[in-house]
PDB file of N, CA and C in Angstrom:
ATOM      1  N   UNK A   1     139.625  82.353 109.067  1.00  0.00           N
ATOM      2  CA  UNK A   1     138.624  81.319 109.198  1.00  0.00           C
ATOM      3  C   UNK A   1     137.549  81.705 110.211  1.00  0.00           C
ATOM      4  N   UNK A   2     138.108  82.092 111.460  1.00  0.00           N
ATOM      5  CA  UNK A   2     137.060  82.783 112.356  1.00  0.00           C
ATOM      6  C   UNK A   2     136.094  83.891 111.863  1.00  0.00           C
ATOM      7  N   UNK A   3     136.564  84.831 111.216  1.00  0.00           N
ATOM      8  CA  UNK A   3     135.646  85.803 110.192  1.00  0.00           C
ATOM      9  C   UNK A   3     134.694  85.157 109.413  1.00  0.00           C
ATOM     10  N   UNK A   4     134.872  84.170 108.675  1.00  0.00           N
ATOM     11  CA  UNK A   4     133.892  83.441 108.038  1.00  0.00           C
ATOM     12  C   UNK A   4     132.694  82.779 108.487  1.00  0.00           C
ATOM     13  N   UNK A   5     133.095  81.861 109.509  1.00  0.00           N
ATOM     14  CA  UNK A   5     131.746  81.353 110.216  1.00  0.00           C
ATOM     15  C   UNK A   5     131.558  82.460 110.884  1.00  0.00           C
ATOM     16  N   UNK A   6     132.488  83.679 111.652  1.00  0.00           N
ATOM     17  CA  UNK A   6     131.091  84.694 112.404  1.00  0.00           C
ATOM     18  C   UNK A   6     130.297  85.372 111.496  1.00  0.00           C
ATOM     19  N   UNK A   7     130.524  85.427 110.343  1.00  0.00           N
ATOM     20  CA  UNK A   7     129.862  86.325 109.230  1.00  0.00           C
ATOM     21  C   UNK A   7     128.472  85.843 108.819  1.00  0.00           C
ATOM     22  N   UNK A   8     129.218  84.291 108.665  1.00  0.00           N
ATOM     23  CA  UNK A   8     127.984  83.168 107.983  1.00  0.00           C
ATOM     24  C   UNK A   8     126.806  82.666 109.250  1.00  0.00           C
ATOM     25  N   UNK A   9     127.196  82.697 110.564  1.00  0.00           N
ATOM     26  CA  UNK A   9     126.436  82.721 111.667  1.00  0.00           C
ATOM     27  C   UNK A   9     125.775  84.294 111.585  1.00  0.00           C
ATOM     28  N   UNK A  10     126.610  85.158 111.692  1.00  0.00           N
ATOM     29  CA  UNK A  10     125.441  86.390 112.286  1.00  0.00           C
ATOM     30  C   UNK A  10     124.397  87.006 111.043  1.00  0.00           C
ATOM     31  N   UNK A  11     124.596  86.254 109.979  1.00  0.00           N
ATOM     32  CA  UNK A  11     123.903  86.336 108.658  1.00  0.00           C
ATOM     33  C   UNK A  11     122.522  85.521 109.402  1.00  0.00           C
ATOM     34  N   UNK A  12     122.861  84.200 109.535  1.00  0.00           N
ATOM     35  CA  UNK A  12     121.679  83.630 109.700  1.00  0.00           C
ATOM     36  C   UNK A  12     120.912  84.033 111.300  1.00  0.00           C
ATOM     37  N   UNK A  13     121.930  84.852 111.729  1.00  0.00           N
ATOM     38  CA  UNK A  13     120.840  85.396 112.917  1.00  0.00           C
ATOM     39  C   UNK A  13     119.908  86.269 112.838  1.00  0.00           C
ATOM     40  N   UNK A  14     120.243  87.254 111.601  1.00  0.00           N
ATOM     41  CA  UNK A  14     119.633  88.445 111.195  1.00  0.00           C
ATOM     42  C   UNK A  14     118.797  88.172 110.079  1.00  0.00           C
ATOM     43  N   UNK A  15     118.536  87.715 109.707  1.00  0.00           N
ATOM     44  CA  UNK A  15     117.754  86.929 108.607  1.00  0.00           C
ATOM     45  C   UNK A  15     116.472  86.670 109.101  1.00  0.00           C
ATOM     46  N   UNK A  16     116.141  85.734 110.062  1.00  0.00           N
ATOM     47  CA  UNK A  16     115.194  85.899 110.569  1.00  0.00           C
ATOM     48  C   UNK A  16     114.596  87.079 110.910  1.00  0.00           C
ATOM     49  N   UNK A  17     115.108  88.049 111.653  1.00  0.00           N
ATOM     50  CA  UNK A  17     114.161  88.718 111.952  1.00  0.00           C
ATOM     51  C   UNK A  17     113.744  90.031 110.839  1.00  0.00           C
ATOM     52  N   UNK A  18     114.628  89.851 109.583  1.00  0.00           N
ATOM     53  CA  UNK A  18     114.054  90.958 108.574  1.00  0.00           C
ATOM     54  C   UNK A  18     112.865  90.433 107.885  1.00  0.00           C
ATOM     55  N   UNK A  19     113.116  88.901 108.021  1.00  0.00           N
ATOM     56  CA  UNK A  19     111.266  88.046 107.529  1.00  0.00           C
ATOM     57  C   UNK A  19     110.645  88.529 108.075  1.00  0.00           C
ATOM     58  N   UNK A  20     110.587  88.642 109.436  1.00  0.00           N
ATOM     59  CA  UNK A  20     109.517  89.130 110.999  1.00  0.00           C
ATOM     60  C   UNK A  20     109.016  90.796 110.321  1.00  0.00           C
ATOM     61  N   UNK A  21     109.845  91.712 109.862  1.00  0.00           N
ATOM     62  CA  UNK A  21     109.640  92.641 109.776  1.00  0.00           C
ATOM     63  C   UNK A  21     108.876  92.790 109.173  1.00  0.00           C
ATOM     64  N   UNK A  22     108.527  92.444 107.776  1.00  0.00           N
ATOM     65  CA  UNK A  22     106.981  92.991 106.904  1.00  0.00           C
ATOM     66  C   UNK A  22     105.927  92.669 107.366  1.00  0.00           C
ATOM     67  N   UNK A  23     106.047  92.249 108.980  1.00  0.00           N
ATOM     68  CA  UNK A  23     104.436  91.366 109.452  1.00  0.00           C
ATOM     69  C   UNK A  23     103.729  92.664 110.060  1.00  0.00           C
ATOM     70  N   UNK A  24     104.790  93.371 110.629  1.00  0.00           N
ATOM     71  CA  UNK A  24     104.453  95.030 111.443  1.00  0.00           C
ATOM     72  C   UNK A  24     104.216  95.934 110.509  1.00  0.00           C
ATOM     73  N   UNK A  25     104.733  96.038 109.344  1.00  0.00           N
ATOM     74  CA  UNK A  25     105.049  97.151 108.271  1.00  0.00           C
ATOM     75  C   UNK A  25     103.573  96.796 107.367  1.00  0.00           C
ATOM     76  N   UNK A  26     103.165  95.874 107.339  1.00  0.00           N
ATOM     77  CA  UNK A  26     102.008  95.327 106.384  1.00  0.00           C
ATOM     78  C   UNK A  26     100.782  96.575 106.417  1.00  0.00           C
ATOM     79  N   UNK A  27     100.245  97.293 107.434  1.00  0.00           N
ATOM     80  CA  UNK A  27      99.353  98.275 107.231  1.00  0.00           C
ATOM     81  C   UNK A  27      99.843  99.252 106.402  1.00  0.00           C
ATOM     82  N   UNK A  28     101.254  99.379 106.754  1.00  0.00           N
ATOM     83  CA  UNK A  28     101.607 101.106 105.942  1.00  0.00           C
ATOM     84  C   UNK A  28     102.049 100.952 104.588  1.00  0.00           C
ATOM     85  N   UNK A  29     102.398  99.566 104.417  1.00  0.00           N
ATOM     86  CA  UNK A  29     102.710  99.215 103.144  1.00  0.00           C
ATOM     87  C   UNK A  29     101.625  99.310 102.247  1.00  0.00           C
ATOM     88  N   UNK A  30     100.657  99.149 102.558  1.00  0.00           N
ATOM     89  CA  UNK A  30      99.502  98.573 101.825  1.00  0.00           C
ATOM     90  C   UNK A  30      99.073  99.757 101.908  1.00  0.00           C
ATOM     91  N   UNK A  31      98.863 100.922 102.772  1.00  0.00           N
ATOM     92  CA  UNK A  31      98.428 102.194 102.439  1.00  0.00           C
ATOM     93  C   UNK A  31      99.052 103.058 101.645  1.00  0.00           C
ATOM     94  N   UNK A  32     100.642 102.856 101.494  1.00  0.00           N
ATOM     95  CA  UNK A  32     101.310 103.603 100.864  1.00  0.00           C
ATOM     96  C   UNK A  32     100.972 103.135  99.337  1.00  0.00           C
ATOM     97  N   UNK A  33     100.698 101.962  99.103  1.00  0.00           N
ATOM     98  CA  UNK A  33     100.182 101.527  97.993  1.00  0.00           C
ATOM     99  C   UNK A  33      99.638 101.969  97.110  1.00  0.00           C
ATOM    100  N   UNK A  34      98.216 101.844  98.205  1.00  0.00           N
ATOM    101  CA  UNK A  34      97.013 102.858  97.706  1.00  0.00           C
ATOM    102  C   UNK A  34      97.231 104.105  97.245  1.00  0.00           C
ATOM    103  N   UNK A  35      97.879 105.279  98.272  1.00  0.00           N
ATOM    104  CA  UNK A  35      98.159 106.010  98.006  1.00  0.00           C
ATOM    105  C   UNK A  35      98.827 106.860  96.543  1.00  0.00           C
ATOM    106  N   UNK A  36      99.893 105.624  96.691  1.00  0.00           N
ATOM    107  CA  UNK A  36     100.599 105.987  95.180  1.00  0.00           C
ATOM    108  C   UNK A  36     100.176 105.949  93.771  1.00  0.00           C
ATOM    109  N   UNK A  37      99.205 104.485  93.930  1.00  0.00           N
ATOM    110  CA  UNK A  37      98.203 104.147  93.012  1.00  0.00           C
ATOM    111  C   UNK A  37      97.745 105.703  92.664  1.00  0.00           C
ATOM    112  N   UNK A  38      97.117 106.234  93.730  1.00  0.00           N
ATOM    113  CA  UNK A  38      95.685 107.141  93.259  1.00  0.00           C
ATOM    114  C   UNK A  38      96.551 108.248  93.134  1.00  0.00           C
ATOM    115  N   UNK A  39      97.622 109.099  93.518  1.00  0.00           N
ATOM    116  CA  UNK A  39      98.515 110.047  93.649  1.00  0.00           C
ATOM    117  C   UNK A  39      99.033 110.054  92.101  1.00  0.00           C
ATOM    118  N   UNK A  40      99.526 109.196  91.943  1.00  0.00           N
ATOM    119  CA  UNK A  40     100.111 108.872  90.449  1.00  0.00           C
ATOM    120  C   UNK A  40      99.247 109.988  89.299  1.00  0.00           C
ATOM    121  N   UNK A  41      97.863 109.472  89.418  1.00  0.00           N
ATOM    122  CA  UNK A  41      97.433 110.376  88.339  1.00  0.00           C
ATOM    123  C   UNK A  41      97.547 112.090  88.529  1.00  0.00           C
ATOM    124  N   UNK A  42      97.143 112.271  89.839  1.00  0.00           N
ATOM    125  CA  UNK A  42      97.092 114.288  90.355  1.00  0.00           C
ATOM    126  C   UNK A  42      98.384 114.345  90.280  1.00  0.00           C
ATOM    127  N   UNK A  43      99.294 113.498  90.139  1.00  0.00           N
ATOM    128  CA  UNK A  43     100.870 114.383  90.285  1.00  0.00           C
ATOM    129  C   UNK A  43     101.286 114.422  88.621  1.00  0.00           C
ATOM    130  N   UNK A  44     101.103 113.483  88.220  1.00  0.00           N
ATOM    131  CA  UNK A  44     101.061 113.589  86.842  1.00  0.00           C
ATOM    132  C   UNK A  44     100.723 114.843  85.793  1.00  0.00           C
ATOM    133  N   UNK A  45      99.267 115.484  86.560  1.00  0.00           N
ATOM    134  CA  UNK A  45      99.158 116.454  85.985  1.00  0.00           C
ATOM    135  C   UNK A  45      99.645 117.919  86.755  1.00  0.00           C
ATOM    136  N   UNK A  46     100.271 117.358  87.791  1.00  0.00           N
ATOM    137  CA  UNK A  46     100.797 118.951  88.549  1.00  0.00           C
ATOM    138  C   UNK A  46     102.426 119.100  88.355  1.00  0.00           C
ATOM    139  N   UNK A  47     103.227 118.027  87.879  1.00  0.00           N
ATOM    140  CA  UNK A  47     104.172 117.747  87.597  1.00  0.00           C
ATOM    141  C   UNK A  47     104.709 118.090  86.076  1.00  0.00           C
ATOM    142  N   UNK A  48     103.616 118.165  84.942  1.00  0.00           N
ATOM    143  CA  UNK A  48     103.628 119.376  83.715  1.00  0.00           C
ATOM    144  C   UNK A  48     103.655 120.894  84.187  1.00  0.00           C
ATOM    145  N   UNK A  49     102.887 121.217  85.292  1.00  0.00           N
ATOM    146  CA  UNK A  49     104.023 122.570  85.598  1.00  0.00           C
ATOM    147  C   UNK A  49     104.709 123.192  85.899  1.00  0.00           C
ATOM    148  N   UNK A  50     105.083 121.848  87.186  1.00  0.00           N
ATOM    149  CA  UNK A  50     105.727 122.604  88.053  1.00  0.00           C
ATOM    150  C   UNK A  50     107.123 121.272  88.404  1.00  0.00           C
ATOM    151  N   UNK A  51     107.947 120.984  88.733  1.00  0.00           N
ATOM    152  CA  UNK A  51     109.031 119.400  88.515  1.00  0.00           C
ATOM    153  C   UNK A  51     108.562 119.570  90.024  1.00  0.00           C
ATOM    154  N   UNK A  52     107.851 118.440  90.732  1.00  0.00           N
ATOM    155  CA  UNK A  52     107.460 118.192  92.054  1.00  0.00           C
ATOM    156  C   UNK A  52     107.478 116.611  92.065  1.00  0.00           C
ATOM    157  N   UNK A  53     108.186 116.370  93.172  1.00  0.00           N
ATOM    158  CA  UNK A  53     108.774 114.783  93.507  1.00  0.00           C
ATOM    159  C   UNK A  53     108.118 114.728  95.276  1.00  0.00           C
ATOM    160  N   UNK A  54     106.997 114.026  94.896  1.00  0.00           N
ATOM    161  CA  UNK A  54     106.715 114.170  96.254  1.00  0.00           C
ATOM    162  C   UNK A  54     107.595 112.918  97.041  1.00  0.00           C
ATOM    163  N   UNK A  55     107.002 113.072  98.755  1.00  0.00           N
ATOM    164  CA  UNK A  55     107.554 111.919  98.748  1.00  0.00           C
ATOM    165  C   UNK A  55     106.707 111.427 100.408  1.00  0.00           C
ATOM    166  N   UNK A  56     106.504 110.116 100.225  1.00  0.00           N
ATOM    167  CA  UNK A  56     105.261 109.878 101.304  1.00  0.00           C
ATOM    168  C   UNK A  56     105.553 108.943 102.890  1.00  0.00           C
ATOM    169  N   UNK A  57     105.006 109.454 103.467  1.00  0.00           N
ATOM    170  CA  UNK A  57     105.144 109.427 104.914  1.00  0.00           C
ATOM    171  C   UNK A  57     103.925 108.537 105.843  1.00  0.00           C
ATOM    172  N   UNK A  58     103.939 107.080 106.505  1.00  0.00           N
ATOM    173  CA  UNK A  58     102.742 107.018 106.642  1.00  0.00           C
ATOM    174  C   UNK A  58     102.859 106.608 108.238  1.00  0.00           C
ATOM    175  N   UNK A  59     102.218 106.471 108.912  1.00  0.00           N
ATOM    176  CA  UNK A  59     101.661 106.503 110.236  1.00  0.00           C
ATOM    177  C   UNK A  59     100.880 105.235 110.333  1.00  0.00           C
ATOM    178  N   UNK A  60     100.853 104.138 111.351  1.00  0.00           N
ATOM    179  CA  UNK A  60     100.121 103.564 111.685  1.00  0.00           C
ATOM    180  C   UNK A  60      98.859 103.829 112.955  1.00  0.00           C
ATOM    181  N   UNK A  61      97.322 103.395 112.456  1.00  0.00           N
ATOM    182  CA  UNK A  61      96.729 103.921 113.532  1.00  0.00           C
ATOM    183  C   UNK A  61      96.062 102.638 114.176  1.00  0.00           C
ATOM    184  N   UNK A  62      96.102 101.730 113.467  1.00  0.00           N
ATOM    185  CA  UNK A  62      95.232 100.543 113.906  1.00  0.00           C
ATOM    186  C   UNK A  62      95.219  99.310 113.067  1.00  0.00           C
ATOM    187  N   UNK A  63      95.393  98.495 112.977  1.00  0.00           N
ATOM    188  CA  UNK A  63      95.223  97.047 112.293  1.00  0.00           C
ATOM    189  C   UNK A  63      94.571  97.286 110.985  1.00  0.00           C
ATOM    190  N   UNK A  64      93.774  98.342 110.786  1.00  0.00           N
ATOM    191  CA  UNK A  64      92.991  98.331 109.152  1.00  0.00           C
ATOM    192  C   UNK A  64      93.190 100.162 109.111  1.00  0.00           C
ATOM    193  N   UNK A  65      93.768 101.168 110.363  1.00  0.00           N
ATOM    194  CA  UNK A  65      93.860 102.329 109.310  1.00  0.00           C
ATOM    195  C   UNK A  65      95.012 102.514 109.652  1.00  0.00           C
ATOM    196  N   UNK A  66      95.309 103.586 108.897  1.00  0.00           N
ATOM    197  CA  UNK A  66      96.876 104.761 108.753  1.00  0.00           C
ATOM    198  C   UNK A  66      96.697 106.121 108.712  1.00  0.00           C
ATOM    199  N   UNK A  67      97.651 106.956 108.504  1.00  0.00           N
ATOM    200  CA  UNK A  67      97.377 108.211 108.105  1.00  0.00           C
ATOM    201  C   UNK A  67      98.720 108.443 107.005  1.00  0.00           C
ATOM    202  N   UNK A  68      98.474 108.449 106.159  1.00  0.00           N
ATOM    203  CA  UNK A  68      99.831 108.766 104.617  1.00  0.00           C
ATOM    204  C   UNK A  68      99.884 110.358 104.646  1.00  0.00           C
ATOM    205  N   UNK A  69     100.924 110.770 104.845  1.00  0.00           N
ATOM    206  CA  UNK A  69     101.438 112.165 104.570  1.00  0.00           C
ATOM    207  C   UNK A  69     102.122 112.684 103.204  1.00  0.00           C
ATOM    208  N   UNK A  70     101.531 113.321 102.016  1.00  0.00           N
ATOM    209  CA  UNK A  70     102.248 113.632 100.973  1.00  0.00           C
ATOM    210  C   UNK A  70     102.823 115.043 101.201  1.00  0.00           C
ATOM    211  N   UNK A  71     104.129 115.250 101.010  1.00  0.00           N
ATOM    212  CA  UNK A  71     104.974 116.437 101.098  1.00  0.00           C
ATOM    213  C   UNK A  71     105.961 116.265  99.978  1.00  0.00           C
ATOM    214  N   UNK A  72     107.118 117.731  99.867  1.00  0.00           N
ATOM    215  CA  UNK A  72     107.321 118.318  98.710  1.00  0.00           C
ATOM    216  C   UNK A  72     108.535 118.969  99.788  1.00  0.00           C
ATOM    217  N   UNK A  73     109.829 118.210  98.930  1.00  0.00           N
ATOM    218  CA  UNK A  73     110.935 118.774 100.032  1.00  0.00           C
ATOM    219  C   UNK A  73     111.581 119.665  98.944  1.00  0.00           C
ATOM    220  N   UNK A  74     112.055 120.846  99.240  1.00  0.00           N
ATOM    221  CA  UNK A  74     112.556 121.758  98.791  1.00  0.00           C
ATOM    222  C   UNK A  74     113.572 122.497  99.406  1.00  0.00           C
ATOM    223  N   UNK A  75     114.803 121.838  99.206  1.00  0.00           N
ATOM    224  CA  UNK A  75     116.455 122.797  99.869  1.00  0.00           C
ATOM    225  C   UNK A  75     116.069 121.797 101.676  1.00  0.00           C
ATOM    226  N   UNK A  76     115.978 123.179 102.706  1.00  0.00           N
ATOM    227  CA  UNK A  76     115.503 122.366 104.077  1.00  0.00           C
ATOM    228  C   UNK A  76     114.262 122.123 104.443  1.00  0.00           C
ATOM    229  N   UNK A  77     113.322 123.026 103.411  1.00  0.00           N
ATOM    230  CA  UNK A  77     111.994 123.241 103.660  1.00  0.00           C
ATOM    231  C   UNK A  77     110.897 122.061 103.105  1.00  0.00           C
ATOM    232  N   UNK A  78     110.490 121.459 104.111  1.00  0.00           N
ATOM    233  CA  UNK A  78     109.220 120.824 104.178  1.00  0.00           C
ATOM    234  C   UNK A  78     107.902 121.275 103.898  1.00  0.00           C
ATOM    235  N   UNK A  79     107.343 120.895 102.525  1.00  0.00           N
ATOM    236  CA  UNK A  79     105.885 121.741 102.466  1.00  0.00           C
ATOM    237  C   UNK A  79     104.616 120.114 102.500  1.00  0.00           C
ATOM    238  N   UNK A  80     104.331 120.175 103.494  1.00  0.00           N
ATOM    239  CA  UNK A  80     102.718 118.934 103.299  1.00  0.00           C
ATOM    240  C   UNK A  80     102.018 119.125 102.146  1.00  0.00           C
ATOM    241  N   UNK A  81     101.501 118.188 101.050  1.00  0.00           N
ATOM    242  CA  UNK A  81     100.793 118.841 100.147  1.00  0.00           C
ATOM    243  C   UNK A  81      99.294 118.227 100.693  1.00  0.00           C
ATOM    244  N   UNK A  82      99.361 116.864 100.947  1.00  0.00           N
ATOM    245  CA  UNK A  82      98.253 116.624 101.226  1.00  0.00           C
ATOM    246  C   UNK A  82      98.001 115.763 102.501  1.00  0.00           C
ATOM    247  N   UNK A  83      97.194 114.927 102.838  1.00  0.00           N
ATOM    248  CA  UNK A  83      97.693 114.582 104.065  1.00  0.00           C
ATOM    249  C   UNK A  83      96.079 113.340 103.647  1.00  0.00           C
ATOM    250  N   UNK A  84      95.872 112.018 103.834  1.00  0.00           N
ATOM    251  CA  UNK A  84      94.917 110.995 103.815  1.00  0.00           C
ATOM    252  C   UNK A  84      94.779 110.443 105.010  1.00  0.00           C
ATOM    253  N   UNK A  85      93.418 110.127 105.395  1.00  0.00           N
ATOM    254  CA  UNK A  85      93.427 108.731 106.243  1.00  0.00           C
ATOM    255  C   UNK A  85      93.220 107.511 105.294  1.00  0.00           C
ATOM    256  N   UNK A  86      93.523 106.670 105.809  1.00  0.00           N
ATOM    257  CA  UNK A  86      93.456 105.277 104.957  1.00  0.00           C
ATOM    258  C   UNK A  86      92.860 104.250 105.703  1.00  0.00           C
ATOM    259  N   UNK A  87      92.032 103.328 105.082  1.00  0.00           N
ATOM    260  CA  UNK A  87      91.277 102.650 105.738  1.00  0.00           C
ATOM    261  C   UNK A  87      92.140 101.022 104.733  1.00  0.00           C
ATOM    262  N   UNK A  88      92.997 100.511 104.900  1.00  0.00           N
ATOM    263  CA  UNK A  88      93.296  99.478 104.631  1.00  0.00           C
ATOM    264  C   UNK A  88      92.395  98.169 104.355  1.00  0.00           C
ATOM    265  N   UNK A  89      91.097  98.026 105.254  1.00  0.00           N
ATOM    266  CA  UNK A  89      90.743  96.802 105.156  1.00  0.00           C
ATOM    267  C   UNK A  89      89.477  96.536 104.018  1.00  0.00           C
ATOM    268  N   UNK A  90      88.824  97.752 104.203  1.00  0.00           N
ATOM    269  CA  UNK A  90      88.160  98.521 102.990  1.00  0.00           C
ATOM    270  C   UNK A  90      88.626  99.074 101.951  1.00  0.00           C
ATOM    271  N   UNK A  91      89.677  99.204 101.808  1.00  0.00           N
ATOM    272  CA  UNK A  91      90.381  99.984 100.583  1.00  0.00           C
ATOM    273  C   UNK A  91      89.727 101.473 100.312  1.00  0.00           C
ATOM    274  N   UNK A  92      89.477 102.126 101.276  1.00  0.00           N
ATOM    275  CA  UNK A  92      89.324 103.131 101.438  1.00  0.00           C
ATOM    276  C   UNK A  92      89.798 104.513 101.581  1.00  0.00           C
ATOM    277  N   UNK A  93      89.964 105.479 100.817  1.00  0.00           N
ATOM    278  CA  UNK A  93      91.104 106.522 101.098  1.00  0.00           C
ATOM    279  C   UNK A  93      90.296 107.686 101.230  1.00  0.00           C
ATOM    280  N   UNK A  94      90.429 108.327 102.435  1.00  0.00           N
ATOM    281  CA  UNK A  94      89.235 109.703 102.969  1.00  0.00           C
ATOM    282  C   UNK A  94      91.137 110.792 102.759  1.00  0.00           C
ATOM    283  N   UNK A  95      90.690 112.201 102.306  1.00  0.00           N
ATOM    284  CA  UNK A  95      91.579 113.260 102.226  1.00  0.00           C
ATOM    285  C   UNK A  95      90.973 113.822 103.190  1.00  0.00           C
ATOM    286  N   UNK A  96      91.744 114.360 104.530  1.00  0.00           N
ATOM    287  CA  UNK A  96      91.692 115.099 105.320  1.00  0.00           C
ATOM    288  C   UNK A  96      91.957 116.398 104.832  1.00  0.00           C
ATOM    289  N   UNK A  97      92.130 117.874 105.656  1.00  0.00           N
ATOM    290  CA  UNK A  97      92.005 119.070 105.299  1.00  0.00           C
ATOM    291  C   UNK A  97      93.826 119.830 105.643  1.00  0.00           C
ATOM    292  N   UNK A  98      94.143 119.925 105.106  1.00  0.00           N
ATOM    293  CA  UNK A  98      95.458 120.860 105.385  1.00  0.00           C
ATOM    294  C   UNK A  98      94.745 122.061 106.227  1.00  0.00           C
ATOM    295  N   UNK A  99      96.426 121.998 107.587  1.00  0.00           N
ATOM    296  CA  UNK A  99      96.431 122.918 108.083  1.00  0.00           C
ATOM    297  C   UNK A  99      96.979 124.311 107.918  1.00  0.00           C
TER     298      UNK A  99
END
């Protein structure tokens, strides 16, 4: 009986704050969005030659930008393919330059 209400209590303690969570996550979400949106089509056609599963990484920089990282994991090796800034409030997506 004790297991039950601590279960059914620490449920409703944690609950709250996973609501709280998409309020912080809301820039990168919305960039990763974008991202995938527009990614979708160039992988589409790089993915007829080659089987590439990217997979995306994003950074918060400010209330309206980000920075989204596209990479290409292979065995331990990490390859960046491309790398965006994102302008969230504009819906804006600038491609930065690989290093």
């Amino acid at each position: 009986m004790k297991k039950l209400i601590f279960s059914i209590f620490s449920t409703l303690f944690i609950l709250p704050l996973y609501v709280y969570s998409n309020d912080s996550f809301s820039v990168e979400i919305e960039a990763l969005t974008l991202i995938m949106k527009e990614y979708k089509n160039i992988n589409s056609k790089l993915n007829d030659a080659k089987l590439i599963t990217p997979s995306y990484m994003a950074f918060k920089q400010d209330d309206c930008n980000a920075k989204v990282e596209v990479s290409e994991n292979s065995g331990l090796e990490t390859k960046t393919i491309h790398s965006f800034n994102v302008n969230v409030c504009k819906k804006e997506i600038n491609r930065t330059l690989n290093n």
